[in-house]
Protein backbone atom coordinates (compact mmCIF):
# COMPACT_ATOMS: atom_id res chain seq x y z
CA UNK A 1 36.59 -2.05 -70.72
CA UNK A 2 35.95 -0.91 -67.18
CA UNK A 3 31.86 -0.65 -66.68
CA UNK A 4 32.63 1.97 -63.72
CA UNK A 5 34.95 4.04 -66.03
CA UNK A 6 33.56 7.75 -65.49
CA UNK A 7 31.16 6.92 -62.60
CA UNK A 8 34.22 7.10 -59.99
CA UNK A 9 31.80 9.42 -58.11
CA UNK A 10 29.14 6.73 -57.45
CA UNK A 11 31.21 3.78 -56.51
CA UNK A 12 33.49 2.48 -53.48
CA UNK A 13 36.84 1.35 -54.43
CA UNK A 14 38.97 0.55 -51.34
CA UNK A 15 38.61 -2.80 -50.23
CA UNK A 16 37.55 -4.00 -46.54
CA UNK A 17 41.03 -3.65 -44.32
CA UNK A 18 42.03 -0.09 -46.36
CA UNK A 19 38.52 0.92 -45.46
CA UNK A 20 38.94 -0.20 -41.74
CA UNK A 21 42.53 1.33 -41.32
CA UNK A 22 41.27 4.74 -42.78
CA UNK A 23 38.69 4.55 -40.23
CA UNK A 24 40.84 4.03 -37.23
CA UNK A 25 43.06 6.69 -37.98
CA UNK A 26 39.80 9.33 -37.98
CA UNK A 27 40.95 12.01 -35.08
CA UNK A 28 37.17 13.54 -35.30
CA UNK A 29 33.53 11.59 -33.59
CA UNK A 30 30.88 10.20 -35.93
CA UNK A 31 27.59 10.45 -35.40
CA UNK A 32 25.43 7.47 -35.63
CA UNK A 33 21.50 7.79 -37.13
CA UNK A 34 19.03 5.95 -38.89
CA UNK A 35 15.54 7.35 -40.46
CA UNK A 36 13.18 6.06 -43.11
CA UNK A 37 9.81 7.42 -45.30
CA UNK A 38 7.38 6.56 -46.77
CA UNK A 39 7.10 8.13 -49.71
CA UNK A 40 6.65 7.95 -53.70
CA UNK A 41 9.84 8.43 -55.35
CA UNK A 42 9.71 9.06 -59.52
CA UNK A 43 13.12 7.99 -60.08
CA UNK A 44 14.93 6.21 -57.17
CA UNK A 45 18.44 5.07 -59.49
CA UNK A 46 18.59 9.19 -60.01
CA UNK A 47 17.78 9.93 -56.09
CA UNK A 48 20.36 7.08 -55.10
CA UNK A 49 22.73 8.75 -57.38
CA UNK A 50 22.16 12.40 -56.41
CA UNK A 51 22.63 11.08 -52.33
CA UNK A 52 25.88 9.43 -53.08
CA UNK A 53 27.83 12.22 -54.61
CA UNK A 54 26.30 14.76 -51.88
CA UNK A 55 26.90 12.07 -48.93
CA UNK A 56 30.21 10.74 -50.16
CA UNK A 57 31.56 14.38 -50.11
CA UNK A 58 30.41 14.99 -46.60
CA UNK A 59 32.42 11.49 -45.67
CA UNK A 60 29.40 10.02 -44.39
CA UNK A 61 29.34 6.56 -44.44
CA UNK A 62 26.38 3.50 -43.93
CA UNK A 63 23.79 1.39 -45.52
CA UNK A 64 20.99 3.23 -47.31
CA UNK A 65 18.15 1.33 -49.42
CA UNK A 66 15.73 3.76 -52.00
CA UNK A 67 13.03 2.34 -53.83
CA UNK A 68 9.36 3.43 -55.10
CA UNK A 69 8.05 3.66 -52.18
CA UNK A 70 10.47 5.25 -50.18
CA UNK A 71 14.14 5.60 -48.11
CA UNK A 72 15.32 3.71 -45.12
CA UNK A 73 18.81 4.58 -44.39
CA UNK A 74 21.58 3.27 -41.46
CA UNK A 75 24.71 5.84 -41.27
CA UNK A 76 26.75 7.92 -39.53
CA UNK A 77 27.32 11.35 -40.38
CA UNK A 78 31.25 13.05 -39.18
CA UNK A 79 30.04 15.32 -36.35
CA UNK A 80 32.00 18.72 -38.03
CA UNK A 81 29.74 17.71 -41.39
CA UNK A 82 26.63 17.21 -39.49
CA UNK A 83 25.36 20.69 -39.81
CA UNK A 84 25.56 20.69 -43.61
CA UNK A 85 24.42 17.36 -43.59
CA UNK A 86 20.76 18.32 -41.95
CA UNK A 87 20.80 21.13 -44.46
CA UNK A 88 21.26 18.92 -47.34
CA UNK A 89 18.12 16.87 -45.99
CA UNK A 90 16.12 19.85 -45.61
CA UNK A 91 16.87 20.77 -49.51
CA UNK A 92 15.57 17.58 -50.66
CA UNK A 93 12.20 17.66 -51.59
CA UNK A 94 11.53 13.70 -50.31
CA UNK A 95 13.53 14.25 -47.04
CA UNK A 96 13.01 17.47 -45.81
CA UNK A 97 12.23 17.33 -42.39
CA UNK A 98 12.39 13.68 -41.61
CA UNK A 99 12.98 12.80 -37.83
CA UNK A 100 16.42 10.87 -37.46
CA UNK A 101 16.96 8.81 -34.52
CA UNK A 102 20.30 9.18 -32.99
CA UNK A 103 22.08 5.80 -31.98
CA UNK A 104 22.66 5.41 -27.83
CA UNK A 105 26.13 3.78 -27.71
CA UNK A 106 28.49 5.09 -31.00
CA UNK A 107 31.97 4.68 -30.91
CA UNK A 108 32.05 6.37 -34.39
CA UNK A 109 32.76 2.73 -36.24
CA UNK A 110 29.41 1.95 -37.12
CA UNK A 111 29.90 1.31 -40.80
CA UNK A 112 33.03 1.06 -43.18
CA UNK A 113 31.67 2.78 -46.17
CA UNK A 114 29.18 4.35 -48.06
CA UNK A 115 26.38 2.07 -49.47
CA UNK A 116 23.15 3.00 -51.60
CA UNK A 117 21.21 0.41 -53.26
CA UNK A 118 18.23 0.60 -55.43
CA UNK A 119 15.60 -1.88 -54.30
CA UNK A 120 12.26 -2.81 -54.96
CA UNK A 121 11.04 -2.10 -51.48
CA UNK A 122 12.54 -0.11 -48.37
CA UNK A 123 11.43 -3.50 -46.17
CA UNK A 124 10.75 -6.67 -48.56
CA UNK A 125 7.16 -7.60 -47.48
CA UNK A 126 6.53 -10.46 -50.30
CA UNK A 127 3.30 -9.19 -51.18
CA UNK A 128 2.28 -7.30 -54.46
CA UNK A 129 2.51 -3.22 -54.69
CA UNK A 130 -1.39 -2.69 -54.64
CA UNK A 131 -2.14 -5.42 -51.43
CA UNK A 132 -2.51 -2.31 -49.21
CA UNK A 133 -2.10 1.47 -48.55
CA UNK A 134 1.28 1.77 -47.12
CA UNK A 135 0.58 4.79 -45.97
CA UNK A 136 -2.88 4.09 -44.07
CA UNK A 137 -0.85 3.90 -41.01
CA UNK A 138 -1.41 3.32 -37.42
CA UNK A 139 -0.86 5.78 -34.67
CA UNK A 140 2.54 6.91 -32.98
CA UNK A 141 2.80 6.73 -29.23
CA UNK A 142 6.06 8.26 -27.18
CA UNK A 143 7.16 6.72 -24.71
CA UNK A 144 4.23 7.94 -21.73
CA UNK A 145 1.58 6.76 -23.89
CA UNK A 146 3.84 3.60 -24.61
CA UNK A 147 4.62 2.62 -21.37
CA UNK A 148 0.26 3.88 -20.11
CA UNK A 149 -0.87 1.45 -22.89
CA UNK A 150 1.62 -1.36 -21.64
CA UNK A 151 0.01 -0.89 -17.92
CA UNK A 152 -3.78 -0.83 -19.25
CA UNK A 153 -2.68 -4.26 -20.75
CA UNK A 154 -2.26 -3.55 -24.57
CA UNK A 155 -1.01 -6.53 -26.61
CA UNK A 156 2.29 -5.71 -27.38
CA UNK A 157 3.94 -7.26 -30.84
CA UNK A 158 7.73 -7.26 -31.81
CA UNK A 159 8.27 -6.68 -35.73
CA UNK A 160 11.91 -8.31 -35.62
CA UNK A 161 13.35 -10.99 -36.27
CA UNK A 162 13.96 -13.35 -33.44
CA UNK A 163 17.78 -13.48 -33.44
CA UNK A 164 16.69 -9.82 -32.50
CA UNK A 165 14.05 -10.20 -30.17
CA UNK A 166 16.10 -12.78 -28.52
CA UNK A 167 18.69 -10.52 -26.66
CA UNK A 168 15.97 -7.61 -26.48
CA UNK A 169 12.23 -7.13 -25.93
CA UNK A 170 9.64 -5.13 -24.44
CA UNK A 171 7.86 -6.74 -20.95
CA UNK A 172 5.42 -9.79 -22.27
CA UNK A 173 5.50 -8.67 -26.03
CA UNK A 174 4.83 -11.34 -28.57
CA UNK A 175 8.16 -12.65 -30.86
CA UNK A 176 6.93 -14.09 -33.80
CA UNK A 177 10.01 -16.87 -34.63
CA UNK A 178 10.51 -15.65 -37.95
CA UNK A 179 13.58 -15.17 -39.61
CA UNK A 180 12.58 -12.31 -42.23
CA UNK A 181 9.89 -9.82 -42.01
CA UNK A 182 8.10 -11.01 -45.16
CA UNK A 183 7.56 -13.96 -43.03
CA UNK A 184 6.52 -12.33 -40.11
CA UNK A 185 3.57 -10.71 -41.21
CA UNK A 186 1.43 -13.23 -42.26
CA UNK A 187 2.76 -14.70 -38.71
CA UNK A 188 1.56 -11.98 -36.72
CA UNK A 189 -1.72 -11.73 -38.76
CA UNK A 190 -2.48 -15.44 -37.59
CA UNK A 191 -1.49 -14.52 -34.32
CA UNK A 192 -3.84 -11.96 -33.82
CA UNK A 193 -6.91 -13.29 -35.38
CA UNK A 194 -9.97 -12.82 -33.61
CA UNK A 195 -8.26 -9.96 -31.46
CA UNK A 196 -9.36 -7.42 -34.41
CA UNK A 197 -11.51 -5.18 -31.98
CA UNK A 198 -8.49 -5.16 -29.40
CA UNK A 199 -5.29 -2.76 -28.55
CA UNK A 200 -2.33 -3.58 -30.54
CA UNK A 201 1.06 -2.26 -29.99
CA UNK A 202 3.71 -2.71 -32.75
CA UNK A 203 7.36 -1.94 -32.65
CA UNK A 204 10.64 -2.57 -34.04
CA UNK A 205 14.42 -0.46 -34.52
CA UNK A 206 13.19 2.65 -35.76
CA UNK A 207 10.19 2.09 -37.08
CA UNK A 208 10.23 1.56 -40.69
CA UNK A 209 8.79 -2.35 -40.32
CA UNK A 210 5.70 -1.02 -37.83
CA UNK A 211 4.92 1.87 -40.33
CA UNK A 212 4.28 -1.26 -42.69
CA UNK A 213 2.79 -3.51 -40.43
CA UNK A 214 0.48 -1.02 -38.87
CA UNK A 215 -1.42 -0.39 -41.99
CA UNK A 216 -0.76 -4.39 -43.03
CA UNK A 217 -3.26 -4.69 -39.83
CA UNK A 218 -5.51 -2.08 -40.61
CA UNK A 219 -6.43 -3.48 -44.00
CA UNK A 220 -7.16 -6.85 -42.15
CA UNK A 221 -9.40 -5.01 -40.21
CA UNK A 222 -7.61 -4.29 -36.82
CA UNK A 223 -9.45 -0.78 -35.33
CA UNK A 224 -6.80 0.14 -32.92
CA UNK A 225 -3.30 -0.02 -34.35
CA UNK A 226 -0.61 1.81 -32.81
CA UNK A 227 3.30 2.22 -32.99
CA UNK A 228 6.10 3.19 -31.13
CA UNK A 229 7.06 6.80 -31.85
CA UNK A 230 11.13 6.74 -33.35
CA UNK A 231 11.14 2.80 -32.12
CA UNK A 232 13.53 1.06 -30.14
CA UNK A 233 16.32 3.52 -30.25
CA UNK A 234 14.01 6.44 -29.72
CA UNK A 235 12.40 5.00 -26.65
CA UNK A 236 15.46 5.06 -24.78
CA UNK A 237 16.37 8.65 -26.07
CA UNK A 238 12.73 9.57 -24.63
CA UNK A 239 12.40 7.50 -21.12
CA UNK A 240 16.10 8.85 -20.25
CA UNK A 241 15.06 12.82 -21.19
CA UNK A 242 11.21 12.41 -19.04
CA UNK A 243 13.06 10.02 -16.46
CA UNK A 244 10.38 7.48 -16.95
CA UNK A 245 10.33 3.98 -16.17
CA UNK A 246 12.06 1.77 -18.48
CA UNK A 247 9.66 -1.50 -19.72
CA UNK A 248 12.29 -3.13 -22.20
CA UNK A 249 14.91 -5.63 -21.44
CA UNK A 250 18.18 -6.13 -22.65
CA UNK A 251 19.52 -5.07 -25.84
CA UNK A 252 18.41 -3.89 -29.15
CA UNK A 253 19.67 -5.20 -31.89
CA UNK A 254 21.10 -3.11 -34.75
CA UNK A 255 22.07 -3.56 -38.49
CA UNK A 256 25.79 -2.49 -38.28
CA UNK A 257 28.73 -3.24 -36.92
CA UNK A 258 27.89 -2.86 -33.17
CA UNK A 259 25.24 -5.44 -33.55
CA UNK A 260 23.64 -3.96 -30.72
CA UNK A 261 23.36 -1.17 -28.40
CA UNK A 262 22.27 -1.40 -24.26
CA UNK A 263 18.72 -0.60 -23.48
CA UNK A 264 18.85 -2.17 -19.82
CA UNK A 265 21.19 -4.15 -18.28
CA UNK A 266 19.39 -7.11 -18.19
CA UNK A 267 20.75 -10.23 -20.20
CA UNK A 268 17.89 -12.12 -21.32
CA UNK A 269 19.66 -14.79 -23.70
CA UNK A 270 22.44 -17.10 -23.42
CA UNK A 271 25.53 -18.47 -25.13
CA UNK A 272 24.37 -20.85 -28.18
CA UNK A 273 27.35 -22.70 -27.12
CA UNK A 274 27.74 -22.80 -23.41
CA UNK A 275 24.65 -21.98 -22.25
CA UNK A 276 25.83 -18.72 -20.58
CA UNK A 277 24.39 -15.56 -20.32
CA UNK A 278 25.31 -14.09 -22.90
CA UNK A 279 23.62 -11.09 -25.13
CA UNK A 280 26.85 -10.32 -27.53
CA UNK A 281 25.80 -11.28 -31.24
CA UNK A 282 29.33 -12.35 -33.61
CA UNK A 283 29.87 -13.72 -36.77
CA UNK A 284 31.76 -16.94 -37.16
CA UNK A 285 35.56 -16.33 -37.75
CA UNK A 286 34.88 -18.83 -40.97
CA UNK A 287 34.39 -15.92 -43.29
CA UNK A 288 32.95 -19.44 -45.74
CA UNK A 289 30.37 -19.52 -42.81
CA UNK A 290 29.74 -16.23 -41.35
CA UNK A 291 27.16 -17.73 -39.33
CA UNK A 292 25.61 -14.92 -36.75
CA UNK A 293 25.80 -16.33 -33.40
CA UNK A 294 25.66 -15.45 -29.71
CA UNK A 295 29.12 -16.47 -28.31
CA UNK A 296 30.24 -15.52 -24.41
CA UNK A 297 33.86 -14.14 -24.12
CA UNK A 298 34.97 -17.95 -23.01
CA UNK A 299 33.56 -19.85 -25.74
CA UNK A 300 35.14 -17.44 -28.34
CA UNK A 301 38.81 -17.89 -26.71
CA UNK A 302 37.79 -21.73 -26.97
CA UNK A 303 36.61 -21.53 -30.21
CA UNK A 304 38.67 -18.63 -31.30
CA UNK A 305 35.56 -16.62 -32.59
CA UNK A 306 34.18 -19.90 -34.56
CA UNK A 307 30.50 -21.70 -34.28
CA UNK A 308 31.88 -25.08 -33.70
CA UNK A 309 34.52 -27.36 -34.30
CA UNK A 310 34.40 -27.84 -38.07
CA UNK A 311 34.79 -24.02 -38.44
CA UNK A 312 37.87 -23.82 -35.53
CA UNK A 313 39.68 -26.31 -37.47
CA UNK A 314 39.36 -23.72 -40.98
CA UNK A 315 40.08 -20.54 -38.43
CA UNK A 316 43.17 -22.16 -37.77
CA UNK A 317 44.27 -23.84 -40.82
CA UNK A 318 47.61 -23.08 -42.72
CA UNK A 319 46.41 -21.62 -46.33
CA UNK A 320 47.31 -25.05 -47.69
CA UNK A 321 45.17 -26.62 -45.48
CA UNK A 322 42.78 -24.60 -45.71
CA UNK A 323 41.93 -25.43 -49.45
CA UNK A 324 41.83 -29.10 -48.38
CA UNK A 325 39.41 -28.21 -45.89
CA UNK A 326 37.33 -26.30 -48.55
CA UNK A 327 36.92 -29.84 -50.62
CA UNK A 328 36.05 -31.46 -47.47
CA UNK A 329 33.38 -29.10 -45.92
CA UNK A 330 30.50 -26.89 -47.49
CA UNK A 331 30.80 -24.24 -44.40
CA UNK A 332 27.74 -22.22 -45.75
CA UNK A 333 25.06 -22.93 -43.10
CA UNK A 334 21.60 -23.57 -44.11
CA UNK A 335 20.39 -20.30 -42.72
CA UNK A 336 21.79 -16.81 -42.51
CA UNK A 337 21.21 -16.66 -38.86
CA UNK A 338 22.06 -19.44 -36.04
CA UNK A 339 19.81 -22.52 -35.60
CA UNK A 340 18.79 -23.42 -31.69
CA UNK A 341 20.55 -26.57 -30.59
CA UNK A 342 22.50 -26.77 -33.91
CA UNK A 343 25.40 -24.73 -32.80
CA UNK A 344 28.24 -26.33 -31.31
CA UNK A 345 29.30 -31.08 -32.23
């Protein structure tokens, strides 16, 4: 018996490459957004539910997480739906006017479908429900107060990951080398003790991470604890509309297909298999690896989009071979994300 039988409004059924052609065959513009709350939510599987059905009939398409404590959503929205789609925010009772963030670069292709998943948390922190007030938060600065609290010599600290504060960051900011943000925060706390009484500037993509973070700090006793207003993607929205001076290099990382959008056009990181500069994040062409990489336009020609040699040599296998190889090789890196000096044999 099919489990999805009469819940063909709440699924996805087309597979990746119908899902990609539909998509390139679109004659109308997408518009690309991201926003998150904070926020108690009674029955999130019901919310999640409710969203789907209203989003899916819009065509809106993306990656949206609900949970207890609130909603942190990654979509686009088609640009002749966008009007009903702000007015089908506004109706809901936990979204009504939340601030969106518009993406910077779009070329409509952001996402290939619609996704909603019921989690535990909007950001996984490891820690227990009732650790801290989520919603003791620090303050949120624009961009002049950003950029005045930079100059006066603030310490500024990136919630990312570092594969994402590696082809992006604000002047001098801090990048803790963790790989999730559940790791990060006990990082960051260690890296700021005994600077309790001291400035602290936190900031991330949109936000949702230094919303957490900010009041992670406060209830370790950090006075002044402040965030960048709309984060990464807002900052350049707000510097380009008060023509102010721009203090972040290179590119910010985002959680879609793009894998990143220009801030400056500064390239702060290099080819993890040339050496190169190089700020273009890929994933290896071994879909049994999928390793995310950097990988400059001549090392993925020699490669032909792979992490190293092993990997080339599946890309480019016959089928039969290729389920030789499979016996040979365990292609599923250790990590999720590339290892320094661990990229190319």
């Amino acid at each position: 018996m099919d489990p999805n039988k009469g819940k063909t409004d709440l699924i996805n059924r087309l597979g990746p490459e119908q899902l990609r052609q539909k998509l390139d065959k679109e004659t109308f513009k997408r518009i690309t957004l991201s926003f998150y709350r904070y926020v108690l939510i009674d029955n999130p599987q019901e919310l999640r539910n409710q969203l789907f059905i209203q989003w899916k009939q819009l065509d809106c398409l993306g990656r949206i997480y609900v949970a207890n404590e609130g909603i942190n959503a990654q979509m686009n929205v088609p640009e002749h739906h966008w009007d009903a789609f702000v007015e089908n925010i506004n109706t809901n009772q936990y979204l009504k006017d939340i601030p969106f963030k518009i993406a910077i670069e779009d070329d409509g292709k952001s996402f290939l479908k619609l996704q909603i998943k019921v989690r535990n948390k909007i950001v996984a922190d490891g820690l227990s429900d009732d650790e801290f007030d989520v919603t003791n938060v620090g303050r949120h600065l624009d961009s002049s107060k950003w950029n005045r609290a930079m100059d006066d010599g603030a310490i500024v600290v990136d919630m990312r990951n570092y594969y994402e504060s590696e082809i992006g960051k604000f002047q001098g900011a801090i990048t803790p080398q963790a790989e999730t943000f559940a790791e990060e925060l006990p990082q960051v706390l260690d890296m700021l003790k005994g600077k309790e009484e001291q400035k602290v500037l936190l900031y991330c993509t949109g936000g949702v991470r230094c919303e957490k973070t900010s009041a992670y700090l406060k209830h370790h006793g950090f006075k002044d604890v402040n965030q960048l207003l709309g984060g990464i993607i807002d900052y350049k929205r707000q510097i380009t509309q008060k023509d102010e001076q721009n203090k972040f290099q290179g590119k910010n990382f985002v959680f879609d297909n793009r894998l990143g959008e220009r801030i400056s056009e500064e390239v702060i990181s290099h080819c993890h298999q040339c050496g190169a500069l190089c700020d273009m994040h890929i994933n290896c062409a071994n879909v049994r690896c999928n390793l995310l990489f950097i990988q400059c336009k001549s090392c993925a020609n020699k490669y032909h989009g792979a992490c190293s040699d092993t990997c080339m040599q599946y890309v480019l296998a016959t089928p039969e071979n290729k389920l030789e190889l499979d016996k040979l090789h365990n292609y599923r890196p250790e990590k999720r994300y590339f290892k320094k000096n661990a990229i190319s044999e």
